[in-house]
C-alpha atoms as a PDB file:
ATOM      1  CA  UNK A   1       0.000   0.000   0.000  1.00  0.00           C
ATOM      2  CA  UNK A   2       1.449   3.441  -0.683  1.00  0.00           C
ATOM      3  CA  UNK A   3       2.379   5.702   1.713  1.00  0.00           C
ATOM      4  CA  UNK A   4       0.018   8.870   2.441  1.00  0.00           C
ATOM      5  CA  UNK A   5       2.870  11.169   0.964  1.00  0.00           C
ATOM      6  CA  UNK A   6       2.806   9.113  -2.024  1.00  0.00           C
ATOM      7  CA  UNK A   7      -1.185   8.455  -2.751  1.00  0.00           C
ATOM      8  CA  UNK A   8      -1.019  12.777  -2.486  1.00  0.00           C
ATOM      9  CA  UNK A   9       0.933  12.752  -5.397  1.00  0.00           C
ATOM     10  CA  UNK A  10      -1.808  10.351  -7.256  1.00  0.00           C
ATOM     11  CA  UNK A  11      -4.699  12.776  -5.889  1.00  0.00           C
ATOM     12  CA  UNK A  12      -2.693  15.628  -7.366  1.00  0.00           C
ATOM     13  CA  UNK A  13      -2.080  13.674 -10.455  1.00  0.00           C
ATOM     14  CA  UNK A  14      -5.487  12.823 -10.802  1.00  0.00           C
ATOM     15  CA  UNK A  15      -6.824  16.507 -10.329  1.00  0.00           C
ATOM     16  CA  UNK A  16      -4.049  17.654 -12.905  1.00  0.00           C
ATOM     17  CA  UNK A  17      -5.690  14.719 -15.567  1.00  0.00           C
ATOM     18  CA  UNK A  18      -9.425  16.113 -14.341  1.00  0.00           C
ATOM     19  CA  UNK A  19      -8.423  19.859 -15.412  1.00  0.00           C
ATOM     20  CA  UNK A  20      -6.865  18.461 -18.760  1.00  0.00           C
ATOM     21  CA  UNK A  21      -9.973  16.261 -19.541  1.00  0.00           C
ATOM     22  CA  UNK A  22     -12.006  18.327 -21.696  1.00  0.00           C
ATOM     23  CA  UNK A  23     -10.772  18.568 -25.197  1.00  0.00           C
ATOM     24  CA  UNK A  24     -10.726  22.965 -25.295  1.00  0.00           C
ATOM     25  CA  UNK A  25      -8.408  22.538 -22.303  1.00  0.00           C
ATOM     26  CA  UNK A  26      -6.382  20.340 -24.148  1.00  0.00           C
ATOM     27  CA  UNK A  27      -6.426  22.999 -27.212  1.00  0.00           C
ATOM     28  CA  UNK A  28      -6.086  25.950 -24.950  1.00  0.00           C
ATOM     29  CA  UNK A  29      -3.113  24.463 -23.371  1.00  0.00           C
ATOM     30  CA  UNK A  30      -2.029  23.330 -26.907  1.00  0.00           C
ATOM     31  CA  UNK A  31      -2.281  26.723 -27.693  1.00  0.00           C
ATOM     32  CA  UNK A  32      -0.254  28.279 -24.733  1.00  0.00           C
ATOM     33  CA  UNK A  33       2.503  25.958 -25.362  1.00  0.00           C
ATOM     34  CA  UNK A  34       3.218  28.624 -28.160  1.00  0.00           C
ATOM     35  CA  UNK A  35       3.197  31.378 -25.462  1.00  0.00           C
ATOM     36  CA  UNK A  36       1.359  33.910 -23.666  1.00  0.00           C
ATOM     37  CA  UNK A  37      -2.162  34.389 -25.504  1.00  0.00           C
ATOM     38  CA  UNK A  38      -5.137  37.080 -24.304  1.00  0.00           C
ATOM     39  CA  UNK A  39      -8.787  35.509 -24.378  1.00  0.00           C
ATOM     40  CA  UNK A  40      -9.452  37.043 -27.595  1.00  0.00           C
ATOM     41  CA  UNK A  41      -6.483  35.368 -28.988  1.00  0.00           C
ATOM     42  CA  UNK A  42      -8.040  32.057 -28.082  1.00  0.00           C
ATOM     43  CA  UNK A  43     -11.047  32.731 -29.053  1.00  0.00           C
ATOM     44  CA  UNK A  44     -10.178  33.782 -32.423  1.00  0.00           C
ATOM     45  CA  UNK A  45      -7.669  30.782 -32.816  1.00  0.00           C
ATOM     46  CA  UNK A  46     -10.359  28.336 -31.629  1.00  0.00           C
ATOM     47  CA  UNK A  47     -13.339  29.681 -33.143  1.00  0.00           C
ATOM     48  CA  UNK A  48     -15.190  28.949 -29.950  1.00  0.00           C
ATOM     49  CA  UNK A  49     -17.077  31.362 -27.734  1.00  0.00           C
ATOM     50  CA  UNK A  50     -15.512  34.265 -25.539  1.00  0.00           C
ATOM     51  CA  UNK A  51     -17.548  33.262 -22.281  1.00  0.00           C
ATOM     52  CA  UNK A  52     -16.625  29.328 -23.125  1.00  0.00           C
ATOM     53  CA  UNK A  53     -12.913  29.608 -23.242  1.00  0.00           C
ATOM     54  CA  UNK A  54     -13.046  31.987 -20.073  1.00  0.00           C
ATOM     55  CA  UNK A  55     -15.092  29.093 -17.842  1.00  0.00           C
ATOM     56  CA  UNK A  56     -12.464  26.882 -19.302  1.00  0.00           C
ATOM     57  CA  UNK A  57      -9.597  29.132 -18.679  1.00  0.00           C
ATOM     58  CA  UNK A  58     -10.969  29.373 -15.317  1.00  0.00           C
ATOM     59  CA  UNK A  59     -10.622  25.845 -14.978  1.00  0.00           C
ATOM     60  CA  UNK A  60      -7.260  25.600 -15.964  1.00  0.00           C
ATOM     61  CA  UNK A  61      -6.177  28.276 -13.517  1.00  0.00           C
ATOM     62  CA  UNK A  62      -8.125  26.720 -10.907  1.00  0.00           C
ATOM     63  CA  UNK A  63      -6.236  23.606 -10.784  1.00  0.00           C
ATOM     64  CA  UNK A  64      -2.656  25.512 -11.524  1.00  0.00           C
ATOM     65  CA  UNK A  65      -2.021  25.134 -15.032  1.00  0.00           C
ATOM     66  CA  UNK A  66      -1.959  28.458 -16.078  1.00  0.00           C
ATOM     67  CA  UNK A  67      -1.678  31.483 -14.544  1.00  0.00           C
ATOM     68  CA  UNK A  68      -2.603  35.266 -15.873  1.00  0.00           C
ATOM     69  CA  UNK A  69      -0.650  38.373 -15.627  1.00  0.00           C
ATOM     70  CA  UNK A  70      -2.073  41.786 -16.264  1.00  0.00           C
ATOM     71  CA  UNK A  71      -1.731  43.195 -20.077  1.00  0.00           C
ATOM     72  CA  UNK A  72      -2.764  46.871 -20.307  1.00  0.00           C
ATOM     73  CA  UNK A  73      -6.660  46.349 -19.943  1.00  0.00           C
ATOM     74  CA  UNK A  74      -6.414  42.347 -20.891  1.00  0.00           C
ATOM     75  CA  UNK A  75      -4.820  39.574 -18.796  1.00  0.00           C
ATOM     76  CA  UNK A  76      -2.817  37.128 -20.989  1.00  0.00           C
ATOM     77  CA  UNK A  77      -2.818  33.637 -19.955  1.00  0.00           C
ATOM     78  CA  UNK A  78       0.593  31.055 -19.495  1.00  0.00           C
ATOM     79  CA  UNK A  79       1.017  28.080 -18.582  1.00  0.00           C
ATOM     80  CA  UNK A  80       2.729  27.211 -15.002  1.00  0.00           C
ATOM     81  CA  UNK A  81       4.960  24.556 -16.212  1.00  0.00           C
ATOM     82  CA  UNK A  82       6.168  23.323 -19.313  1.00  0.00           C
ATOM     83  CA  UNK A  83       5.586  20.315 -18.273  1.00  0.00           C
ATOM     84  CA  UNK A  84       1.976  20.129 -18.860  1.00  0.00           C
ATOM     85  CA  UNK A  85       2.934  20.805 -22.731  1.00  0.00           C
ATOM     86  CA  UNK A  86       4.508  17.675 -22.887  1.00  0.00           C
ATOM     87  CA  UNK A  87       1.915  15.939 -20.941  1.00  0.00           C
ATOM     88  CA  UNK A  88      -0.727  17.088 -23.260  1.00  0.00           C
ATOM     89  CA  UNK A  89       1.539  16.919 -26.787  1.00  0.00           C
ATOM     90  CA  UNK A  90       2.108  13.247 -25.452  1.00  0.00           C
ATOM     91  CA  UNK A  91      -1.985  12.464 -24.924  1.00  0.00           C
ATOM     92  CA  UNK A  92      -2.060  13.904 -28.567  1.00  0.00           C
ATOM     93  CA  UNK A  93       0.659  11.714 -30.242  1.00  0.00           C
ATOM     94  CA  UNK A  94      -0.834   8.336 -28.620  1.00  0.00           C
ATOM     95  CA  UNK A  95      -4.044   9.250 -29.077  1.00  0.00           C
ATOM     96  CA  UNK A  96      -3.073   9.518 -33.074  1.00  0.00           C
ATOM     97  CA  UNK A  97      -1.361   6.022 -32.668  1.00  0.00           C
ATOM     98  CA  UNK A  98      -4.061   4.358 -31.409  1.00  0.00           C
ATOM     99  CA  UNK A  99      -6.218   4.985 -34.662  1.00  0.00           C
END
């Protein structure tokens, strides 16, 4: 059985995969990857909704994958780590293999 320490590190693991689940976080994060991007950014490079990618983006920075820094009047999104890039470039590439 693990140790408490160590099943922490699944729960966190798990609420990283929960964030990451939906398919616009996945193309958000996809997106930020590139670098910092505003809302409107997003929304124009998605072609979804304004109010969707902010509940999503909301998300995101909810469970500390990206974090938002003031840009004149708009707040442009990064991600925390680099690491979730390759986390979600890596769901994209085996998803594509198992096809």
């Amino acid at each position: 059985m693990a140790s408490s320490n160590g099943y922490e590190a699944y729960e966190g693991a798990g609420e990283l995969l929960r964030a990451l689940s939906a398919p616009i976080r996945v193309a958000i994060v996809t997106e930020l990857a590139q670098g910092e991007r505003c809302v409107h950014e997003l929304v124009e490079k998605l072609g979804a909704p304004q109010p969707l990618v902010s509940q999503h983006l909301r998300v995101l920075r909810g469970a500390g994958v990206v974090h938002g820094s003031r840009r004149g009047r708009e707040i442009a999104y990064a991600l925390v780590d680099e690491h979730i890039a390759h986390i979600v470039a890596d769901a994209i590439s085996h998803a594509g293999e198992a096809k």
